[in-house]
PDB file of N, CA and C in Angstrom:
ATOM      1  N   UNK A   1       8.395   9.682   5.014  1.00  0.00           N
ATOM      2  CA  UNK A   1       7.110   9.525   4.354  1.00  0.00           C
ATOM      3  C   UNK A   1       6.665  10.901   3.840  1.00  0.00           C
ATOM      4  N   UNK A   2       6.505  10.997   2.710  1.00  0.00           N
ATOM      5  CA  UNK A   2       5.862  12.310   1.856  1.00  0.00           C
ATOM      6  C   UNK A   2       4.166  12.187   2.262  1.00  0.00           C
ATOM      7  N   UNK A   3       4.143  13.678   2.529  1.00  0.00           N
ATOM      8  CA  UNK A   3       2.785  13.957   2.745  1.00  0.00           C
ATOM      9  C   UNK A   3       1.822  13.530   2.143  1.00  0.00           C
ATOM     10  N   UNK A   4       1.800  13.646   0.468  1.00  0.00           N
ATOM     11  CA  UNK A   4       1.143  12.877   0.078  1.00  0.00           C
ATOM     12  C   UNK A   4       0.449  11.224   0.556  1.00  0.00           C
ATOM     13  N   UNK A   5       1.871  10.745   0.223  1.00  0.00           N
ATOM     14  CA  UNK A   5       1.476   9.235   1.027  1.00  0.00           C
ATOM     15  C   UNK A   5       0.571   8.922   1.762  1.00  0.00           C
ATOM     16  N   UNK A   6       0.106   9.857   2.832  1.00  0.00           N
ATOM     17  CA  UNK A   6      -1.186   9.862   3.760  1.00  0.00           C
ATOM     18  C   UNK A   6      -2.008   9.819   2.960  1.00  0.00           C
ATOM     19  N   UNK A   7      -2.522  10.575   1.798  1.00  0.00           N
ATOM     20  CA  UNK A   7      -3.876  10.200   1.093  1.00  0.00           C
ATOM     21  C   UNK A   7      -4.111   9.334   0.951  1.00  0.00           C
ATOM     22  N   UNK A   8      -3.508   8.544   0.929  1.00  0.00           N
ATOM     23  CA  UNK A   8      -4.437   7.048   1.167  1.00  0.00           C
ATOM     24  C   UNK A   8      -5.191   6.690   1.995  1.00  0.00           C
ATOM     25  N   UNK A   9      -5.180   7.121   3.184  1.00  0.00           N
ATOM     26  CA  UNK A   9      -6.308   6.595   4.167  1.00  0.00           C
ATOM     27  C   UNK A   9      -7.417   7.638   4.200  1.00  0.00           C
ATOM     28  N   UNK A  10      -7.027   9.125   3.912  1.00  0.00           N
ATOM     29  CA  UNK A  10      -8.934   9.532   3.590  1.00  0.00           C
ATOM     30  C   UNK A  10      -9.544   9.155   2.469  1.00  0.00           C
ATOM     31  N   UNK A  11      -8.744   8.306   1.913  1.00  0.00           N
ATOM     32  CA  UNK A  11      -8.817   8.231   0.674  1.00  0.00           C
ATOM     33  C   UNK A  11      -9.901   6.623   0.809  1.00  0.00           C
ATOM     34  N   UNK A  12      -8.871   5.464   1.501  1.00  0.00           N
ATOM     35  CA  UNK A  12     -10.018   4.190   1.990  1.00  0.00           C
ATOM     36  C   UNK A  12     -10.603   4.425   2.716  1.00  0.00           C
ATOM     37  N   UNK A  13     -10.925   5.738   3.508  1.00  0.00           N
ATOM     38  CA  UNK A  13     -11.971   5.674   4.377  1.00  0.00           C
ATOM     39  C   UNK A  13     -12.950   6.452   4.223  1.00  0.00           C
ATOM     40  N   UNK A  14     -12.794   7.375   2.809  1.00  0.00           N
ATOM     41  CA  UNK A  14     -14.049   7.827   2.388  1.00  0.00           C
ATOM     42  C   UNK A  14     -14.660   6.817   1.514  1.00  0.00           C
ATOM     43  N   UNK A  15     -14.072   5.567   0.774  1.00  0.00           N
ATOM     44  CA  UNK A  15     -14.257   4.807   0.012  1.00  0.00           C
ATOM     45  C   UNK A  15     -15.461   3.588   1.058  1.00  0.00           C
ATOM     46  N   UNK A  16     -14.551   3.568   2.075  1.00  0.00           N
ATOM     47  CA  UNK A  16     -15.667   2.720   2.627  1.00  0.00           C
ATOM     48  C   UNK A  16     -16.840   3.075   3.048  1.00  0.00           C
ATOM     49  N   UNK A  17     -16.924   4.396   3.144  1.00  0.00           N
ATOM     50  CA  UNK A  17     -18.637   5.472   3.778  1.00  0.00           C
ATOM     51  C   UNK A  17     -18.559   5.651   2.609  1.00  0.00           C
ATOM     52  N   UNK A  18     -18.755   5.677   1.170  1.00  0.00           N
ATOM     53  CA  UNK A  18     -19.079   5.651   0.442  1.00  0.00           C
ATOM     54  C   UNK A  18     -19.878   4.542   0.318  1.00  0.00           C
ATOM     55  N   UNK A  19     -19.533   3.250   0.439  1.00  0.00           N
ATOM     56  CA  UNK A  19     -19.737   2.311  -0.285  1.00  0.00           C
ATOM     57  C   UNK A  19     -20.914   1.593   0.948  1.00  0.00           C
ATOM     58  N   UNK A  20     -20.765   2.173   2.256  1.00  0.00           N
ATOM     59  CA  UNK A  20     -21.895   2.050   3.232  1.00  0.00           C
ATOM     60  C   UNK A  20     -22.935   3.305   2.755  1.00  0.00           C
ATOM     61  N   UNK A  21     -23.212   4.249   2.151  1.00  0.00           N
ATOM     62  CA  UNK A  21     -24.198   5.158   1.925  1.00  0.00           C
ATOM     63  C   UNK A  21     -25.207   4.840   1.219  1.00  0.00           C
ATOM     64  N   UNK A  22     -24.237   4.155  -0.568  1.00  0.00           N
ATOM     65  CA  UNK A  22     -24.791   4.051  -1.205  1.00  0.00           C
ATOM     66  C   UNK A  22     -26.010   2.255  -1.306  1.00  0.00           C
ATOM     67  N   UNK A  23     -25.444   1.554  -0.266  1.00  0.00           N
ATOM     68  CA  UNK A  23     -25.921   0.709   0.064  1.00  0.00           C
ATOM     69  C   UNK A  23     -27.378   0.525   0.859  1.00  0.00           C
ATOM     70  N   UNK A  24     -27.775   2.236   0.991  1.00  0.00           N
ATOM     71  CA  UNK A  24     -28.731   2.451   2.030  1.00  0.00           C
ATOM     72  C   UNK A  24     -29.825   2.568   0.999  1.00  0.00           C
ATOM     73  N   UNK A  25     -31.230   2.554   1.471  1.00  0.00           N
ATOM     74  CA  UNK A  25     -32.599   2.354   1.197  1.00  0.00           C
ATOM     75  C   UNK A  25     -32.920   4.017   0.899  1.00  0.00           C
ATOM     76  N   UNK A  26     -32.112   4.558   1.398  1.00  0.00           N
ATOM     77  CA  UNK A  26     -32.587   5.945   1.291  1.00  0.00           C
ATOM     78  C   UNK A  26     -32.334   6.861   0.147  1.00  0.00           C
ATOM     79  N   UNK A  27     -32.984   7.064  -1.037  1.00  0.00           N
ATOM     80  CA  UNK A  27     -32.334   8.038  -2.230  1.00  0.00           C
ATOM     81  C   UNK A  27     -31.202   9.243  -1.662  1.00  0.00           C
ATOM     82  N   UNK A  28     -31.835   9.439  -0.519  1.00  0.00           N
ATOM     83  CA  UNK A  28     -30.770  10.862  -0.288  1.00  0.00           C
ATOM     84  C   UNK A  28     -29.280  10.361   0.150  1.00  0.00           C
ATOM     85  N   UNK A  29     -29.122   9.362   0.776  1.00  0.00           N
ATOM     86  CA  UNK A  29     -28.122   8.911   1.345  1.00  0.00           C
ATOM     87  C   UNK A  29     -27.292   7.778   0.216  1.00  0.00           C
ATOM     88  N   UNK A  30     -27.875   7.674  -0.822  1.00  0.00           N
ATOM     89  CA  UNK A  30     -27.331   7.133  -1.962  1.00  0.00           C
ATOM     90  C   UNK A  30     -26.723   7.739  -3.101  1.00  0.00           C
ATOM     91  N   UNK A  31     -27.197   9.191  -2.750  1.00  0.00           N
ATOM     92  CA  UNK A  31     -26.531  10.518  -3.480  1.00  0.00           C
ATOM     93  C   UNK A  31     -25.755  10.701  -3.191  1.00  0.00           C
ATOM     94  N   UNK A  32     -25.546  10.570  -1.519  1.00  0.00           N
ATOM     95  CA  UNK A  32     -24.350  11.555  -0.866  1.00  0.00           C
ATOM     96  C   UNK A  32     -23.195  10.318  -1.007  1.00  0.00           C
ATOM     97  N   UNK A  33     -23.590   8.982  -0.746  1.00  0.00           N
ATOM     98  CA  UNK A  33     -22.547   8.109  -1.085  1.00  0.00           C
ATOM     99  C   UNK A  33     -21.808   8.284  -2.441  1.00  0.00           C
ATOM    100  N   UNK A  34     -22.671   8.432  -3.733  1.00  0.00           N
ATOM    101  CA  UNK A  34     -22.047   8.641  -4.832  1.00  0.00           C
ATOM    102  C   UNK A  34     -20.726   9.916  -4.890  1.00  0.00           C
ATOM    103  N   UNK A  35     -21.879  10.917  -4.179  1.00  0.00           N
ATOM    104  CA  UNK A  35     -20.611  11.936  -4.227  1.00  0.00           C
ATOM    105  C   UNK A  35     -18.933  11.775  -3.172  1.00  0.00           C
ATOM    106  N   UNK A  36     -19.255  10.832  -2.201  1.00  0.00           N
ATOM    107  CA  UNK A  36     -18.484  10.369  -1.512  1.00  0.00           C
ATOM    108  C   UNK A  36     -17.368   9.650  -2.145  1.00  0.00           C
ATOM    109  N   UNK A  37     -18.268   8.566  -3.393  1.00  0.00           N
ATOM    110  CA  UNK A  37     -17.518   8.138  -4.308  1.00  0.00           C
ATOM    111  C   UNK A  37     -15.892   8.591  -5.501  1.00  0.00           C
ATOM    112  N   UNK A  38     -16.994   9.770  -5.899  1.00  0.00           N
ATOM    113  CA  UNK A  38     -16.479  10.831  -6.563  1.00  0.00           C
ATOM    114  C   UNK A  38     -15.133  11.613  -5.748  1.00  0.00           C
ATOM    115  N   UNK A  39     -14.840  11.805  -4.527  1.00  0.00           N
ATOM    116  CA  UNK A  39     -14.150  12.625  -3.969  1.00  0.00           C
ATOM    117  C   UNK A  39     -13.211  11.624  -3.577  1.00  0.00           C
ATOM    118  N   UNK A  40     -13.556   9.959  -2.915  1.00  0.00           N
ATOM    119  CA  UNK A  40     -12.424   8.822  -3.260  1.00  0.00           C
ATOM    120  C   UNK A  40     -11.618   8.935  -4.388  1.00  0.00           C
ATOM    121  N   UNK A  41     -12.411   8.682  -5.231  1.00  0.00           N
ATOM    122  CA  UNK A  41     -11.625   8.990  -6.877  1.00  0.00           C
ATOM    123  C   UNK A  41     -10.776  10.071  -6.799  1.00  0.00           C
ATOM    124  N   UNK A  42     -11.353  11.233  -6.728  1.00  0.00           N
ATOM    125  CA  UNK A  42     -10.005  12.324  -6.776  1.00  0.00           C
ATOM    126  C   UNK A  42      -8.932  12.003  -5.588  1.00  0.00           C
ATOM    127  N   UNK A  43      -8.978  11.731  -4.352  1.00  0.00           N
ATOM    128  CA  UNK A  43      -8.497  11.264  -3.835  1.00  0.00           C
ATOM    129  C   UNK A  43      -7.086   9.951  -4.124  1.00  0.00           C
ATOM    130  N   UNK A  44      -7.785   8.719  -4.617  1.00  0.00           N
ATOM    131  CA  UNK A  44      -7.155   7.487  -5.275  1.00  0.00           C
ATOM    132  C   UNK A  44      -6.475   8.375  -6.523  1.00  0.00           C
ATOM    133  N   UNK A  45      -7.368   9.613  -7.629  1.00  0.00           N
ATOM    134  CA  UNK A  45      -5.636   9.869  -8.039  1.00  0.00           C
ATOM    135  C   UNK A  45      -4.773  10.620  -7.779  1.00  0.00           C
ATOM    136  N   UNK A  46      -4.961  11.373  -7.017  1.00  0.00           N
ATOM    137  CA  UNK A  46      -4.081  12.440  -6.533  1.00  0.00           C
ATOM    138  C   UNK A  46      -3.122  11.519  -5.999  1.00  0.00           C
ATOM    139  N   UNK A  47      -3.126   9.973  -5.718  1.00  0.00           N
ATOM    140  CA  UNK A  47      -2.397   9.261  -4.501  1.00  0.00           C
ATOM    141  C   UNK A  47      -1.502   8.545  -5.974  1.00  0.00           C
ATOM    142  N   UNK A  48      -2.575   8.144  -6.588  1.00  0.00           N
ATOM    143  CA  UNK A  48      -1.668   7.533  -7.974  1.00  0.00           C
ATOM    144  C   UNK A  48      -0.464   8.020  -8.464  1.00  0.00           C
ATOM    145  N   UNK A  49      -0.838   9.090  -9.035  1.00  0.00           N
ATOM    146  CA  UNK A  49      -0.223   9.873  -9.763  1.00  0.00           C
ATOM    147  C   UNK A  49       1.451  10.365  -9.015  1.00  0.00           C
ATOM    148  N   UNK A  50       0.976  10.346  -7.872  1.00  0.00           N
ATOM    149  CA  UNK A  50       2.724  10.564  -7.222  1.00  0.00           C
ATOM    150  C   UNK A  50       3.119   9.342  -6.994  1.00  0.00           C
ATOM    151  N   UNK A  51       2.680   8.698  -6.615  1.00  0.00           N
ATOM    152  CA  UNK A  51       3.132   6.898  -7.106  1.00  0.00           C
ATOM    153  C   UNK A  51       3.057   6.007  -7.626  1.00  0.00           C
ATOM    154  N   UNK A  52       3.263   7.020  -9.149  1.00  0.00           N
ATOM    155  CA  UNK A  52       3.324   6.490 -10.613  1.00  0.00           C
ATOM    156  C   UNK A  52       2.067   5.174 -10.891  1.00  0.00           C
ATOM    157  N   UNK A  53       1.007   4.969  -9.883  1.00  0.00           N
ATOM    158  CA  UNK A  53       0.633   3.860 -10.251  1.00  0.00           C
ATOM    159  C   UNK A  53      -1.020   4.042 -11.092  1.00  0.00           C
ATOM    160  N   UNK A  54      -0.425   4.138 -12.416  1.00  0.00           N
ATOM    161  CA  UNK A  54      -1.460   4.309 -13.572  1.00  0.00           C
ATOM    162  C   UNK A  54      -2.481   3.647 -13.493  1.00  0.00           C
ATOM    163  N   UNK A  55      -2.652   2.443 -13.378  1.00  0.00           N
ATOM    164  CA  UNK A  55      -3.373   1.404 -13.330  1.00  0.00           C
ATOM    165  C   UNK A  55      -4.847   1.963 -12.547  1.00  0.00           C
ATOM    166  N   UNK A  56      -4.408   2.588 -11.567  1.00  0.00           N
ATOM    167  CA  UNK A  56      -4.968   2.525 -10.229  1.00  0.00           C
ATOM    168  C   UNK A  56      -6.087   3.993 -10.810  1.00  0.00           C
ATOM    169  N   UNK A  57      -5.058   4.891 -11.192  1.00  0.00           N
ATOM    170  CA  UNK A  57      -5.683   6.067 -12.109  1.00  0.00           C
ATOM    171  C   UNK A  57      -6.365   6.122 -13.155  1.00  0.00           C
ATOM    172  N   UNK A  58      -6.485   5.107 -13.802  1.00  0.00           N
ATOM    173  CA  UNK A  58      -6.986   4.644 -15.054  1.00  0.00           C
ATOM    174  C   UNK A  58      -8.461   4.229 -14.372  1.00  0.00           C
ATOM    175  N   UNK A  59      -8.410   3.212 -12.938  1.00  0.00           N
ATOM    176  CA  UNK A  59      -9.671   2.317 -13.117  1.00  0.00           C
ATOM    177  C   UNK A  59     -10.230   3.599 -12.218  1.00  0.00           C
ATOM    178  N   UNK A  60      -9.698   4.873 -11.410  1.00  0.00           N
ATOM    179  CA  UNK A  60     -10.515   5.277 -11.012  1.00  0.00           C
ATOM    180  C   UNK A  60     -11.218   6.399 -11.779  1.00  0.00           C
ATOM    181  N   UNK A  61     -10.814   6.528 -13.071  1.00  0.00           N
ATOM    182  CA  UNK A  61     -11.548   7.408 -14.114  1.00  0.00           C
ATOM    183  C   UNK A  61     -13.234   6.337 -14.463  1.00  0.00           C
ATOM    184  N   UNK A  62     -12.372   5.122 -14.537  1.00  0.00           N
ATOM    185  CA  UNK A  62     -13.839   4.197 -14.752  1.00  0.00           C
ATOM    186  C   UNK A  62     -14.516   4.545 -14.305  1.00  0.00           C
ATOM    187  N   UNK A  63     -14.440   4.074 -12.824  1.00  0.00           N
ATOM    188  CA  UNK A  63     -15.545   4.408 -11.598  1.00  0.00           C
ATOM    189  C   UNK A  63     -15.847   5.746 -11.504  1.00  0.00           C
ATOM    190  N   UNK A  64     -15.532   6.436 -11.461  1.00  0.00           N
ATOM    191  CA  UNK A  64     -15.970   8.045 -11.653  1.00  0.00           C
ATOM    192  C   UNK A  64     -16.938   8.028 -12.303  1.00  0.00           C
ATOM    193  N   UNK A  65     -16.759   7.623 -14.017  1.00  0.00           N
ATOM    194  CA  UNK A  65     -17.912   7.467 -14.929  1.00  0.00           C
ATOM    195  C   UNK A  65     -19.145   6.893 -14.141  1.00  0.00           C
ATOM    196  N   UNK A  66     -18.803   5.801 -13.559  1.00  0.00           N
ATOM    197  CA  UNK A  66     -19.850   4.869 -13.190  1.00  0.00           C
ATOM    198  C   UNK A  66     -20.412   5.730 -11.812  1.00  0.00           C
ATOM    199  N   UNK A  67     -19.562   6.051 -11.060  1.00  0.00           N
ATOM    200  CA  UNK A  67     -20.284   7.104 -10.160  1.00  0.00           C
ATOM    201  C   UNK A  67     -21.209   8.186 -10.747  1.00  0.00           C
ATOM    202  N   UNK A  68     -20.284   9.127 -11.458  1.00  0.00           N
ATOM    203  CA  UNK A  68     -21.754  10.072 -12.125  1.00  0.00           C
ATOM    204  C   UNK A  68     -22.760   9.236 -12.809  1.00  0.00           C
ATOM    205  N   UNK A  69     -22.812   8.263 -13.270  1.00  0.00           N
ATOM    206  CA  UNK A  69     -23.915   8.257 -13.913  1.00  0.00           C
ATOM    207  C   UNK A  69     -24.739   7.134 -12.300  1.00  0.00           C
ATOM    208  N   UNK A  70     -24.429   6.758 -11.178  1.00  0.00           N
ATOM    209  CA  UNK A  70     -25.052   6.752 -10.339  1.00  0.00           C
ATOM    210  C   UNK A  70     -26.016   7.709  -9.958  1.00  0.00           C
ATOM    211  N   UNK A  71     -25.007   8.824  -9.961  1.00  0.00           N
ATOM    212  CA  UNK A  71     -25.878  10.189  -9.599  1.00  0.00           C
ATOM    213  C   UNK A  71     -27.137  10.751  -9.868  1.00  0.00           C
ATOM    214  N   UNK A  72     -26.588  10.549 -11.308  1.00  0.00           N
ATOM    215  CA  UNK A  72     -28.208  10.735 -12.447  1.00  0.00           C
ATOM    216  C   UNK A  72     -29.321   9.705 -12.231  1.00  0.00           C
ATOM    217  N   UNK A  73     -28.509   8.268 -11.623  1.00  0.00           N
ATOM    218  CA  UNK A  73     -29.824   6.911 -11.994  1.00  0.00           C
ATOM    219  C   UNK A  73     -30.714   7.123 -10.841  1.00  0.00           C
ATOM    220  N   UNK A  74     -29.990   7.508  -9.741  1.00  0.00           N
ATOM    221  CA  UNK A  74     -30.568   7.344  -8.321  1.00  0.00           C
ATOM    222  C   UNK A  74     -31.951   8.061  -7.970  1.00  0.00           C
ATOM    223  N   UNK A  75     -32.994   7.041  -7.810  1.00  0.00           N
ATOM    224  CA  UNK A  75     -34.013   7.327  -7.308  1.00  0.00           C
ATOM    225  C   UNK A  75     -34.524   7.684  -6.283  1.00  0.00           C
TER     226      UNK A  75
END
């Protein structure tokens, strides 16, 4: 198993405290989820990209977008 390969799991498990942060009532803790978001993403492609799987790199440029502009919306 290539080192890499492991990025995948800080990778779903910042994804899931991400996705518990931004779910919270709290503006501050909906920030830090976004940015949590953001660091999945680099994460998901750094993991892509050595295992050729574009797809995966492609939708996490989406979400990125959609994360920063979380950043900005969040009240």
């Amino acid at each position: 198993m290539d080192i890499v390969d492991l990025l995948q799991w800080p990778a779903m498990l910042t994804t899931v405290a991400a996705a518990w942060l931004v779910a919270s009532r709290s503006a501050r803790r909906r920030a830090g989820g976004f940015w949590c978001f953001l660091a999945s993403n680099a994460l998901w492609v750094a993991w892509g990209l050595h295992d050729h799987a574009y797809a995966l790199v492609g939708l996490q440029f989406c979400l990125a977008a959609m994360n920063i502009r979380g950043v900005y919306k969040n009240e």
